[in-house]
ModelCIF file with pLDDT and N, C-alpha, C, O atoms, coordinates in Angstrom:
data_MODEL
#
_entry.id   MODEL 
#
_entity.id                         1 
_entity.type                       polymer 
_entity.pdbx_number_of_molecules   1 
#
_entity_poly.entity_id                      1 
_entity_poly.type                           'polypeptide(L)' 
_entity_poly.nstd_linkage                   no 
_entity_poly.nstd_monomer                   no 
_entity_poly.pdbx_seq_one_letter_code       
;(UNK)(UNK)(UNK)(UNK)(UNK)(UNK)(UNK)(UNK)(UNK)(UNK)(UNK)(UNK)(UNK)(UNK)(UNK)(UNK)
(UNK)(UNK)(UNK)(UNK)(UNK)(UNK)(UNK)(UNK)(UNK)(UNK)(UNK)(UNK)(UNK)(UNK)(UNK)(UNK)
(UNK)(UNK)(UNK)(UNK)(UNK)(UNK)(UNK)(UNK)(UNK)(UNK)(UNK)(UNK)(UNK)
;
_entity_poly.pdbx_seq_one_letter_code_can   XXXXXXXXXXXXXXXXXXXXXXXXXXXXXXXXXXXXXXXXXXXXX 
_entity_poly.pdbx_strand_id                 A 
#
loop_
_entity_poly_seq.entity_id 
_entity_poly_seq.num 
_entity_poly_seq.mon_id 
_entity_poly_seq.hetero 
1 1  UNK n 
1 2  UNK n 
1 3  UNK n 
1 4  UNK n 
1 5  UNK n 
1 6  UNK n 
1 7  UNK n 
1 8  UNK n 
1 9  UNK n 
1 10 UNK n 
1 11 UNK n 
1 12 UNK n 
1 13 UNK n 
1 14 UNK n 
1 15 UNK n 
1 16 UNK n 
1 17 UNK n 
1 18 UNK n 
1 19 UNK n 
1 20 UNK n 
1 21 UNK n 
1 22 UNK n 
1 23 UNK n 
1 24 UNK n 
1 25 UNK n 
1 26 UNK n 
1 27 UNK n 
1 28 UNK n 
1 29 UNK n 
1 30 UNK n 
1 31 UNK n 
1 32 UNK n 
1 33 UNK n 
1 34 UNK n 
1 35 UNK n 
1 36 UNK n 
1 37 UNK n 
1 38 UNK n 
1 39 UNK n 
1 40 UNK n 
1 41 UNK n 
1 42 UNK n 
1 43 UNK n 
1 44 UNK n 
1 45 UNK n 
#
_struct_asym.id          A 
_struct_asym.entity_id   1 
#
loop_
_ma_qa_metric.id 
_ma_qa_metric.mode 
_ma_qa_metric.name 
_ma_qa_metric.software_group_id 
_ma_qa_metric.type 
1 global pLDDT . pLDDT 
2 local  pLDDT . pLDDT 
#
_ma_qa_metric_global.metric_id      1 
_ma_qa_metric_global.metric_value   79.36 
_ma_qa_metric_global.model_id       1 
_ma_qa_metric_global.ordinal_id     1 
#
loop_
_ma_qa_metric_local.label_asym_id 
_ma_qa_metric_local.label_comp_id 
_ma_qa_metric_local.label_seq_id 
_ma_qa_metric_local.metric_id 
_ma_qa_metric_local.metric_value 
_ma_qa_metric_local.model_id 
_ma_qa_metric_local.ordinal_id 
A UNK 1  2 96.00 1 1  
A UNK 2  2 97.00 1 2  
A UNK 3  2 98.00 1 3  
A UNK 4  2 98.00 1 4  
A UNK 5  2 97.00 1 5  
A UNK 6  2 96.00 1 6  
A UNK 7  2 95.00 1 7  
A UNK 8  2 92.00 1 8  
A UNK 9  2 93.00 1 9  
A UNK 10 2 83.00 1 10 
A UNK 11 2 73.00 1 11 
A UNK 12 2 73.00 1 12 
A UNK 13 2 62.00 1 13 
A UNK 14 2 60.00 1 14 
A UNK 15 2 57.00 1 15 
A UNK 16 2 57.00 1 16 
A UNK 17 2 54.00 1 17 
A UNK 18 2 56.00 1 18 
A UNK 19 2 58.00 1 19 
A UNK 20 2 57.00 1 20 
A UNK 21 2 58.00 1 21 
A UNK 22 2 63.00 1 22 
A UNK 23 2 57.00 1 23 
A UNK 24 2 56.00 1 24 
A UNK 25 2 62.00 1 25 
A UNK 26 2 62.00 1 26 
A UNK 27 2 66.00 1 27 
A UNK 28 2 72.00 1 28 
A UNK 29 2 72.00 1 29 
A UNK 30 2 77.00 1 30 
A UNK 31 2 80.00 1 31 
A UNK 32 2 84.00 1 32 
A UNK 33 2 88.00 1 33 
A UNK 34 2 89.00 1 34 
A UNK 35 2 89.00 1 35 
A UNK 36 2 92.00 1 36 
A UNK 37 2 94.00 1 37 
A UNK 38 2 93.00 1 38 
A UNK 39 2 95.00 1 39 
A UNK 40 2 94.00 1 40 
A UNK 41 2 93.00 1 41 
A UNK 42 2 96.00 1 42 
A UNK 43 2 96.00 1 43 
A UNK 44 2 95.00 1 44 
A UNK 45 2 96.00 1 45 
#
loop_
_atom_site.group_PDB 
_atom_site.id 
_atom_site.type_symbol 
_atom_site.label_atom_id 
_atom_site.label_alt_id 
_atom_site.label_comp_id 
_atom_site.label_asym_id 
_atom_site.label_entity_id 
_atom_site.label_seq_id 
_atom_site.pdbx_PDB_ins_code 
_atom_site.Cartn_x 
_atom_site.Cartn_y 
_atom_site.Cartn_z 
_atom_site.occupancy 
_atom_site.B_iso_or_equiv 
_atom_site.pdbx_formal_charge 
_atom_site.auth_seq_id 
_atom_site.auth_comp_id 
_atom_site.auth_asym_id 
_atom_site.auth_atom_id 
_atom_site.pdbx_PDB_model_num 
ATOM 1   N N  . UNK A 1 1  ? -10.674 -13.524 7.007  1.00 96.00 ? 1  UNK A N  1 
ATOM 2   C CA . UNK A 1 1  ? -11.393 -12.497 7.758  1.00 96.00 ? 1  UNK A CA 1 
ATOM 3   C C  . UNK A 1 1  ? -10.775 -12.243 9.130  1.00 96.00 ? 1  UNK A C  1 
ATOM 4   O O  . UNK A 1 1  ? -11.270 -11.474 9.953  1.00 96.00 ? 1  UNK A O  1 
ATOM 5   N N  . UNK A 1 2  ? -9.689  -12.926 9.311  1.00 97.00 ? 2  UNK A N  1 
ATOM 6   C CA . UNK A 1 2  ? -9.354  -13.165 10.552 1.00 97.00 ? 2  UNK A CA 1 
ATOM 7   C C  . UNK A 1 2  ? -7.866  -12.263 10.757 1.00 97.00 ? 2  UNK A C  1 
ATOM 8   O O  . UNK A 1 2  ? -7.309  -12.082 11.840 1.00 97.00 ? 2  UNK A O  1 
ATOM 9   N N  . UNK A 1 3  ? -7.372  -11.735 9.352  1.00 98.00 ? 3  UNK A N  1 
ATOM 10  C CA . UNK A 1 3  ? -6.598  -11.180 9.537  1.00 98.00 ? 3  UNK A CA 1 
ATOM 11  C C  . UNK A 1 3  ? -6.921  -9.105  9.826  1.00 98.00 ? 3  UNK A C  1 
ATOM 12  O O  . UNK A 1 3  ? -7.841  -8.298  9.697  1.00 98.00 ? 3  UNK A O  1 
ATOM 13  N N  . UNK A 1 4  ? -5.426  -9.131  10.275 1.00 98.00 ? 4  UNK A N  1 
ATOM 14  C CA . UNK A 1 4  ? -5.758  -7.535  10.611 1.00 98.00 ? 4  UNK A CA 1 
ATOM 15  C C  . UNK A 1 4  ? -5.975  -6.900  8.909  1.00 98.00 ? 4  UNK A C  1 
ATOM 16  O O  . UNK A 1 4  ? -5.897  -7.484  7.829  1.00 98.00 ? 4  UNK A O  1 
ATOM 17  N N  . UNK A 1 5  ? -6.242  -5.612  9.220  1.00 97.00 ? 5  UNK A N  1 
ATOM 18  C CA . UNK A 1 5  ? -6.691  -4.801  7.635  1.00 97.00 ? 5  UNK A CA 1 
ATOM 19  C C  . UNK A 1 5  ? -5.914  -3.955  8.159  1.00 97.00 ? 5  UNK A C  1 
ATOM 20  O O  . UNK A 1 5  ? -5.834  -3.569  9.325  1.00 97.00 ? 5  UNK A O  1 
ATOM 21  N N  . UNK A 1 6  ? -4.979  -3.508  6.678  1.00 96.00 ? 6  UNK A N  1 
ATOM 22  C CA . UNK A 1 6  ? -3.662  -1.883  6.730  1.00 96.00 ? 6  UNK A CA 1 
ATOM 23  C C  . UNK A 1 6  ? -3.950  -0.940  6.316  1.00 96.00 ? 6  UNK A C  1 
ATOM 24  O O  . UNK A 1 6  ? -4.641  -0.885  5.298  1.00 96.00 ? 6  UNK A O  1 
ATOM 25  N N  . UNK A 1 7  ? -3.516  0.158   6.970  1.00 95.00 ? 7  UNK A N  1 
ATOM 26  C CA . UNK A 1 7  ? -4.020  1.768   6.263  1.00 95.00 ? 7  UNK A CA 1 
ATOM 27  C C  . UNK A 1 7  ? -3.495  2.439   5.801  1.00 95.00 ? 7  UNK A C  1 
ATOM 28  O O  . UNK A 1 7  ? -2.525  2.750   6.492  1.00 95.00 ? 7  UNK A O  1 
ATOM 29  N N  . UNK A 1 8  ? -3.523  2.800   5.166  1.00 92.00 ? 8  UNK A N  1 
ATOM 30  C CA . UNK A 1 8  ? -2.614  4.488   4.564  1.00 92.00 ? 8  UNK A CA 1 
ATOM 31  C C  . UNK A 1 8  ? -2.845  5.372   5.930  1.00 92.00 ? 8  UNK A C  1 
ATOM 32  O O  . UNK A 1 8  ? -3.976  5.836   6.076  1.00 92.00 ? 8  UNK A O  1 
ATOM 33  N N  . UNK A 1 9  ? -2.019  5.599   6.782  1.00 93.00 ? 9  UNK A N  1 
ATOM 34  C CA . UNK A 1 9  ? -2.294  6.498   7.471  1.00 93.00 ? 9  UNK A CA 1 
ATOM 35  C C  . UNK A 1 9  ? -0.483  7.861   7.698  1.00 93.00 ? 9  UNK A C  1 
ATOM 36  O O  . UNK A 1 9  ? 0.717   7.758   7.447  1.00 93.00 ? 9  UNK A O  1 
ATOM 37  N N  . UNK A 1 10 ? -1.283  8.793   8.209  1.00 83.00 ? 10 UNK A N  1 
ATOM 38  C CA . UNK A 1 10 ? 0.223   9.616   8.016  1.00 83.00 ? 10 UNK A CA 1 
ATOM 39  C C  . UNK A 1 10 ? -0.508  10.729  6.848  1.00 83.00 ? 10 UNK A C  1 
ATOM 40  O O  . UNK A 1 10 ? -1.663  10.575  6.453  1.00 83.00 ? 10 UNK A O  1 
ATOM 41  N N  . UNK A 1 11 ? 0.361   11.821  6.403  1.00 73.00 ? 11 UNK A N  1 
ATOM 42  C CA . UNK A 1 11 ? 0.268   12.878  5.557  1.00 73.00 ? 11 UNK A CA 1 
ATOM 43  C C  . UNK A 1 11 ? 0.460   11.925  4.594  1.00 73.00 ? 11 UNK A C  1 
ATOM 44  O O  . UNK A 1 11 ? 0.886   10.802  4.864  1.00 73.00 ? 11 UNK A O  1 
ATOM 45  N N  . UNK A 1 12 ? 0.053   12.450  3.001  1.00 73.00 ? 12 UNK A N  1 
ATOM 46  C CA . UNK A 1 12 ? 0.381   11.933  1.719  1.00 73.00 ? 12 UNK A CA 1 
ATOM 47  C C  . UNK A 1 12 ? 1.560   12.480  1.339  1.00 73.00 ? 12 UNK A C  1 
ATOM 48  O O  . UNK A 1 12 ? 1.631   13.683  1.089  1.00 73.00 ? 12 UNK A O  1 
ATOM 49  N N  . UNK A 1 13 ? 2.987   11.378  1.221  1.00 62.00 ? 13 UNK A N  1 
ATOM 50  C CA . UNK A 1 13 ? 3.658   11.821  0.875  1.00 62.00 ? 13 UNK A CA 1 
ATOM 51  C C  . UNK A 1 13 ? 3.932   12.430  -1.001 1.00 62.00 ? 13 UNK A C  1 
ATOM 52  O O  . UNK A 1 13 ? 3.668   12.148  -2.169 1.00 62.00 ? 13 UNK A O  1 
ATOM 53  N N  . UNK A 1 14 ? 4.648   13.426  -0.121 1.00 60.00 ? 14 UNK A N  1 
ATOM 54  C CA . UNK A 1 14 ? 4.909   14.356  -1.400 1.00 60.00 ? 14 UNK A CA 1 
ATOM 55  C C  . UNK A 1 14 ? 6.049   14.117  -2.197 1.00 60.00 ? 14 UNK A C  1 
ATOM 56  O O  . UNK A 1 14 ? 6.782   13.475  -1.445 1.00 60.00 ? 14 UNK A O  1 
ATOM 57  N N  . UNK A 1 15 ? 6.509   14.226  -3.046 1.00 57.00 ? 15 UNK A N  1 
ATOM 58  C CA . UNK A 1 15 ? 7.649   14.544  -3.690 1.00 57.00 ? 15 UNK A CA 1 
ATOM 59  C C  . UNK A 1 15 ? 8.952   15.136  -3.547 1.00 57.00 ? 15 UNK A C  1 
ATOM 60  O O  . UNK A 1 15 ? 8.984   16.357  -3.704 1.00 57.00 ? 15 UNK A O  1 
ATOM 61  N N  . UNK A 1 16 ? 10.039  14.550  -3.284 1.00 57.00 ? 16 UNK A N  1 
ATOM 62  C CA . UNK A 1 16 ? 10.787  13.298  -3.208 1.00 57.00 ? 16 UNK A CA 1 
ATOM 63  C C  . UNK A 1 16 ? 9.878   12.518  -3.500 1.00 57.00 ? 16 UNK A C  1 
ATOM 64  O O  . UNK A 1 16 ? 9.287   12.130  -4.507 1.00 57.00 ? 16 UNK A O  1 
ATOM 65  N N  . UNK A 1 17 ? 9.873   12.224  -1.518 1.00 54.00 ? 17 UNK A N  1 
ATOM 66  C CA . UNK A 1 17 ? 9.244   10.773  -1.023 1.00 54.00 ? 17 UNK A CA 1 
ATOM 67  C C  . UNK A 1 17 ? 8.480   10.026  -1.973 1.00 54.00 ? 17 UNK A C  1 
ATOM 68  O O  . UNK A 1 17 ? 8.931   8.993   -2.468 1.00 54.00 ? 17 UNK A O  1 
ATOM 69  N N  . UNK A 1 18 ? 7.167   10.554  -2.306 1.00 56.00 ? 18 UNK A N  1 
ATOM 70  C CA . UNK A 1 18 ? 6.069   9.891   -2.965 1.00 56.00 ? 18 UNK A CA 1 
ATOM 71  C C  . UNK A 1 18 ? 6.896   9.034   -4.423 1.00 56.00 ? 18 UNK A C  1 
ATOM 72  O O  . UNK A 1 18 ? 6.545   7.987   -4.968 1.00 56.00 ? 18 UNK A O  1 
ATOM 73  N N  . UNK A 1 19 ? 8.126   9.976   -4.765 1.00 58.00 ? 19 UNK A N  1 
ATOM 74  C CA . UNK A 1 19 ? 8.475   8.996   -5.847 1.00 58.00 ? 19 UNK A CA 1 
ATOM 75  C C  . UNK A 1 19 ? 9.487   7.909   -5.318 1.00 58.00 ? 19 UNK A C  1 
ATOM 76  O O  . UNK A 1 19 ? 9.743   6.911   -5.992 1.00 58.00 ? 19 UNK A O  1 
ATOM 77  N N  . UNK A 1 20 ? 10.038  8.141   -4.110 1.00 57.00 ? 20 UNK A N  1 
ATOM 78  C CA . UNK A 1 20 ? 10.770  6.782   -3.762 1.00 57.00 ? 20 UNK A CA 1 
ATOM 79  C C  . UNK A 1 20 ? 9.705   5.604   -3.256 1.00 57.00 ? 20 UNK A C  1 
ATOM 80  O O  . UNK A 1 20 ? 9.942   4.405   -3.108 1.00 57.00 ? 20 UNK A O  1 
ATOM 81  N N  . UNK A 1 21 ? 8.551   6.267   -3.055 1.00 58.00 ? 21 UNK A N  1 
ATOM 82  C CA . UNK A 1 21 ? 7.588   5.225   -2.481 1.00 58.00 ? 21 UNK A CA 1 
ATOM 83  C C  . UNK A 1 21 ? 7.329   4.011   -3.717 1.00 58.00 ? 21 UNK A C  1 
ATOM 84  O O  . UNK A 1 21 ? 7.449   2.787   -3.774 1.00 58.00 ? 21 UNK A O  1 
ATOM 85  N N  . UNK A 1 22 ? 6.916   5.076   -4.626 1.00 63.00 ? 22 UNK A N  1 
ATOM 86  C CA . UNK A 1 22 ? 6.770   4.769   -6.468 1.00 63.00 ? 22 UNK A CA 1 
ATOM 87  C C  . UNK A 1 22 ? 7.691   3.568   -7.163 1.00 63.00 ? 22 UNK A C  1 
ATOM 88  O O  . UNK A 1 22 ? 7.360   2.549   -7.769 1.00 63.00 ? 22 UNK A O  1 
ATOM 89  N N  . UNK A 1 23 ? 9.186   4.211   -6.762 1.00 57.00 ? 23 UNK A N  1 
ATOM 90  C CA . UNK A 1 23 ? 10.164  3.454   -7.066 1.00 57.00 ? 23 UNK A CA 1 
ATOM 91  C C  . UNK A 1 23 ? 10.346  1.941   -6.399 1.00 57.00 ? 23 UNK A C  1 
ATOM 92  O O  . UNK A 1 23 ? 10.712  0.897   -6.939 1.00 57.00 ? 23 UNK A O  1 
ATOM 93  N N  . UNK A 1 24 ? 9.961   2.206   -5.048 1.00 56.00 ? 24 UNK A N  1 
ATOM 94  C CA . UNK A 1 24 ? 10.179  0.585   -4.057 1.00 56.00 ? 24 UNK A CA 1 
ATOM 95  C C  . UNK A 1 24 ? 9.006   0.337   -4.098 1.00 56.00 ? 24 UNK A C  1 
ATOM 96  O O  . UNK A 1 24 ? 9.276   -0.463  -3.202 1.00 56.00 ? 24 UNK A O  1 
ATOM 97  N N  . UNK A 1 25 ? 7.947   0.221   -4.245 1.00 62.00 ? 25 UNK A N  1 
ATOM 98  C CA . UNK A 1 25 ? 6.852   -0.386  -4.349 1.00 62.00 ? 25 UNK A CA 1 
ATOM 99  C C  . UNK A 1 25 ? 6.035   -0.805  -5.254 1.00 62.00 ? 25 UNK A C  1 
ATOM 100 O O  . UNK A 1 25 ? 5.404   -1.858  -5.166 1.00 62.00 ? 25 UNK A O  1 
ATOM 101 N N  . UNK A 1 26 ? 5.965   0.267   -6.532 1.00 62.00 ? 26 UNK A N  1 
ATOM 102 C CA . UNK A 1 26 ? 5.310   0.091   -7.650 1.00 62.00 ? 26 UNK A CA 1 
ATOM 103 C C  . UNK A 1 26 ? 4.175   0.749   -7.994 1.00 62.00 ? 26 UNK A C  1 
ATOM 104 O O  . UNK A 1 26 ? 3.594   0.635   -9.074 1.00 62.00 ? 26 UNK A O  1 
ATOM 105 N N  . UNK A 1 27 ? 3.700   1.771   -6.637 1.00 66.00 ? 27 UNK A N  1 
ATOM 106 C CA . UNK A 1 27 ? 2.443   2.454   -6.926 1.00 66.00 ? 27 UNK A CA 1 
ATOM 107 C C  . UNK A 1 27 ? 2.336   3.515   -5.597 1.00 66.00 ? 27 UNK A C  1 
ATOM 108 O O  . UNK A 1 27 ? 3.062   3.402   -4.609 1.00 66.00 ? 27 UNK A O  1 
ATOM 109 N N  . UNK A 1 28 ? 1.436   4.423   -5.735 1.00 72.00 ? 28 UNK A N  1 
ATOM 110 C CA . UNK A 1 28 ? 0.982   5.516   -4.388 1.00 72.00 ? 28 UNK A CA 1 
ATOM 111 C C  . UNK A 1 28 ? 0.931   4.528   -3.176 1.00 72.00 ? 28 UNK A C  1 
ATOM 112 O O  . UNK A 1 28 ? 0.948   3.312   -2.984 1.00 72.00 ? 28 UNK A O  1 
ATOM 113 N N  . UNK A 1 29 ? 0.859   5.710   -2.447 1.00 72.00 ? 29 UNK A N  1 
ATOM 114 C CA . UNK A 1 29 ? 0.268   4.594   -1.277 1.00 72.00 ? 29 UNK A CA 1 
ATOM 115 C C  . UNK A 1 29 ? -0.972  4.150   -0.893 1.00 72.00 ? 29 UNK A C  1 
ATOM 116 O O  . UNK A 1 29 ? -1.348  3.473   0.064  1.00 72.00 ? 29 UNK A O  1 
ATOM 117 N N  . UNK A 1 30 ? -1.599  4.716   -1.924 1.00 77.00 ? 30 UNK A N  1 
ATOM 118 C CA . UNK A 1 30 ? -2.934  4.527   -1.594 1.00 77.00 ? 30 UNK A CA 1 
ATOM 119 C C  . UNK A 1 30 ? -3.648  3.380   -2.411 1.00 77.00 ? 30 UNK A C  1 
ATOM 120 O O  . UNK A 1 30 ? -4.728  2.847   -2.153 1.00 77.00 ? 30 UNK A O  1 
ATOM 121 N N  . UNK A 1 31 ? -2.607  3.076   -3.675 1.00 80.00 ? 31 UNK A N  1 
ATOM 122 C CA . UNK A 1 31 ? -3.049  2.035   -4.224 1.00 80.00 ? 31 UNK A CA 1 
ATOM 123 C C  . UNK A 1 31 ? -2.216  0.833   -3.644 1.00 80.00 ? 31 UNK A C  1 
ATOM 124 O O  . UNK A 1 31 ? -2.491  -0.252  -4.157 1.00 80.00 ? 31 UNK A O  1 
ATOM 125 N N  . UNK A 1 32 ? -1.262  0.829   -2.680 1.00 84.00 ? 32 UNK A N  1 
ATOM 126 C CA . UNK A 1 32 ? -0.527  -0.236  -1.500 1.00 84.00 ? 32 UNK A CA 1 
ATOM 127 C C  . UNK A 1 32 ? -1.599  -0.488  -0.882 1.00 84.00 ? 32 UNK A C  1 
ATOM 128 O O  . UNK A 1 32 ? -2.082  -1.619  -0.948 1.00 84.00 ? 32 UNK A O  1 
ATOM 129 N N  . UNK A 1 33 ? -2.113  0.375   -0.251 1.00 88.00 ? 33 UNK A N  1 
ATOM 130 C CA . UNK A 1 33 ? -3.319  -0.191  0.775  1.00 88.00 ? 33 UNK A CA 1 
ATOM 131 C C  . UNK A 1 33 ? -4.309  -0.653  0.106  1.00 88.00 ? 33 UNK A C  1 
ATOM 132 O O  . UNK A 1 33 ? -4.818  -1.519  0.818  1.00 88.00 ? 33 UNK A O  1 
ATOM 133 N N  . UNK A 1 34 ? -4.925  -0.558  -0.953 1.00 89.00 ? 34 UNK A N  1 
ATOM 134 C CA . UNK A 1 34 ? -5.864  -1.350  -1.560 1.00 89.00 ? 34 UNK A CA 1 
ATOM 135 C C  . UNK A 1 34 ? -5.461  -2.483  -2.018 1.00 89.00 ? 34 UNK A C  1 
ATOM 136 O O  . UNK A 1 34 ? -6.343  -3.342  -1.999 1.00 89.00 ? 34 UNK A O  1 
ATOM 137 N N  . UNK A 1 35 ? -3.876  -3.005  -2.663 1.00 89.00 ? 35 UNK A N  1 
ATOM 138 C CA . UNK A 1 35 ? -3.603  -4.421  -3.215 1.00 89.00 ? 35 UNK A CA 1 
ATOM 139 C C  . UNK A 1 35 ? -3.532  -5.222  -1.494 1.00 89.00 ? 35 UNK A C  1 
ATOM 140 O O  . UNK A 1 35 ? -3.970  -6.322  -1.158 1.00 89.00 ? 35 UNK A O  1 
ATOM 141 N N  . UNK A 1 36 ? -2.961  -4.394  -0.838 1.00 92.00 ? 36 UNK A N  1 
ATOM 142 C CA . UNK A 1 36 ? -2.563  -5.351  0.500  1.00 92.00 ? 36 UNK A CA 1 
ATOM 143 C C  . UNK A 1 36 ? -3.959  -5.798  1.235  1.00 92.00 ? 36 UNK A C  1 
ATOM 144 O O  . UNK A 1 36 ? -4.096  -6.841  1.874  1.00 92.00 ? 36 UNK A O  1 
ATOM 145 N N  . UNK A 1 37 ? -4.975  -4.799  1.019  1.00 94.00 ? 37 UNK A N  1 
ATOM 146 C CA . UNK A 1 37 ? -5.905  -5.941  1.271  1.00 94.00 ? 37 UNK A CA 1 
ATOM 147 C C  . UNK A 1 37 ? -7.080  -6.104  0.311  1.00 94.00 ? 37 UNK A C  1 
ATOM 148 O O  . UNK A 1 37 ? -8.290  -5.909  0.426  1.00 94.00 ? 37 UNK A O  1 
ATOM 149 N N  . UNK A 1 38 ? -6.247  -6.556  -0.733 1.00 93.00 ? 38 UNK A N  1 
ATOM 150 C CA . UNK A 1 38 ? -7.259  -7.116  -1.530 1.00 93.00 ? 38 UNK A CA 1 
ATOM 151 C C  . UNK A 1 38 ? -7.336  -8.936  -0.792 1.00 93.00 ? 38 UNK A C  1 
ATOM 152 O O  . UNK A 1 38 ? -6.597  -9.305  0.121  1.00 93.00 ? 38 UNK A O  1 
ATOM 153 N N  . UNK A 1 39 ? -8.388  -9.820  -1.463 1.00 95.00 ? 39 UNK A N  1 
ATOM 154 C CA . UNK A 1 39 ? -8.349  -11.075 -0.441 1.00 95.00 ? 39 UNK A CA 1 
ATOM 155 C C  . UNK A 1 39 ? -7.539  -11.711 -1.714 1.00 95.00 ? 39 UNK A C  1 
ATOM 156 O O  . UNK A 1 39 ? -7.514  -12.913 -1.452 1.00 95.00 ? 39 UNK A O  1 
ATOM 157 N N  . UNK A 1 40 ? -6.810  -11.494 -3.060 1.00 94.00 ? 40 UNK A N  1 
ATOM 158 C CA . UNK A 1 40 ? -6.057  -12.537 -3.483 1.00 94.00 ? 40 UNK A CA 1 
ATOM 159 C C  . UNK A 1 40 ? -4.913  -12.321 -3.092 1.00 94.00 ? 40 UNK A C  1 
ATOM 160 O O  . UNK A 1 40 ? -4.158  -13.269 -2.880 1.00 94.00 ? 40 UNK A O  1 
ATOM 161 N N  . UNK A 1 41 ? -4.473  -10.888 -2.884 1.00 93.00 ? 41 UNK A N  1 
ATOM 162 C CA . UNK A 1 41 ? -2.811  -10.816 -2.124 1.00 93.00 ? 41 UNK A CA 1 
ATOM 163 C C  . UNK A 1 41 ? -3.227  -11.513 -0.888 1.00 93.00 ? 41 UNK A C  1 
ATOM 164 O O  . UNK A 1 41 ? -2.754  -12.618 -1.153 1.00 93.00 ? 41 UNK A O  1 
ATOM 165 N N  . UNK A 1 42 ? -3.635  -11.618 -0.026 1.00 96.00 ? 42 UNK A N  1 
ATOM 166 C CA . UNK A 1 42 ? -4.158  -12.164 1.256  1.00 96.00 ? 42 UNK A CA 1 
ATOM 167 C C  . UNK A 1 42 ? -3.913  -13.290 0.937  1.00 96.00 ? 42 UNK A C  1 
ATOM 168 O O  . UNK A 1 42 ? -2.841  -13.684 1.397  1.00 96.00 ? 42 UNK A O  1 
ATOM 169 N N  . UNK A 1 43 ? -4.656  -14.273 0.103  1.00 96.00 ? 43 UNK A N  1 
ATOM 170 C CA . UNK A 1 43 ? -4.510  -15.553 0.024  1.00 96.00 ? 43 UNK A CA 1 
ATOM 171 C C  . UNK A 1 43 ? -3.552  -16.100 -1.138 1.00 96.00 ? 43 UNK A C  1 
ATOM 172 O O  . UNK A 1 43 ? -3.719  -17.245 -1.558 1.00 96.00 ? 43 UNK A O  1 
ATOM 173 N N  . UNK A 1 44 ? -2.667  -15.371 -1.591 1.00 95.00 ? 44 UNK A N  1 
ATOM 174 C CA . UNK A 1 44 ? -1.788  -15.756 -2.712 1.00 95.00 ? 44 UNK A CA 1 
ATOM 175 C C  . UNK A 1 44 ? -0.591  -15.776 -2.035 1.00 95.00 ? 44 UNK A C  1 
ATOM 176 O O  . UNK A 1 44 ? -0.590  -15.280 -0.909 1.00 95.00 ? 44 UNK A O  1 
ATOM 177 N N  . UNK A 1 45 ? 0.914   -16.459 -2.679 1.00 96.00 ? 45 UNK A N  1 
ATOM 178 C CA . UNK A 1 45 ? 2.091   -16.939 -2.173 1.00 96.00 ? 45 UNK A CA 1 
ATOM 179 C C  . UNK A 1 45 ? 2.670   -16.282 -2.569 1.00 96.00 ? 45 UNK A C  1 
ATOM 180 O O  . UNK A 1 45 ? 3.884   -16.329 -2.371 1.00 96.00 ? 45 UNK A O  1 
#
């Protein structure tokens, strides 16, 4: 609880971008900000 919480913040990238986001990450960015703070990415290695 002690850590900071991350946002999607910025325009939604579009296309290109949105698919290089796709490509290096594995998902939108909007589903980044929901795994990053989920509490098992939080507390997993």
């Amino acid at each position: 609880d002690e850590l900071a919480e991350n946002y999607a913040t910025g325009p939604t990238p579009r296309f290109p971008v949105s698919w290089i986001v796709r490509r290096a990450l594995g998902g939108d960015i909007n589903t980044v900000e929901k795994v990053v703070n989920d509490p098992r990415f939080q507390e997993a290695v």
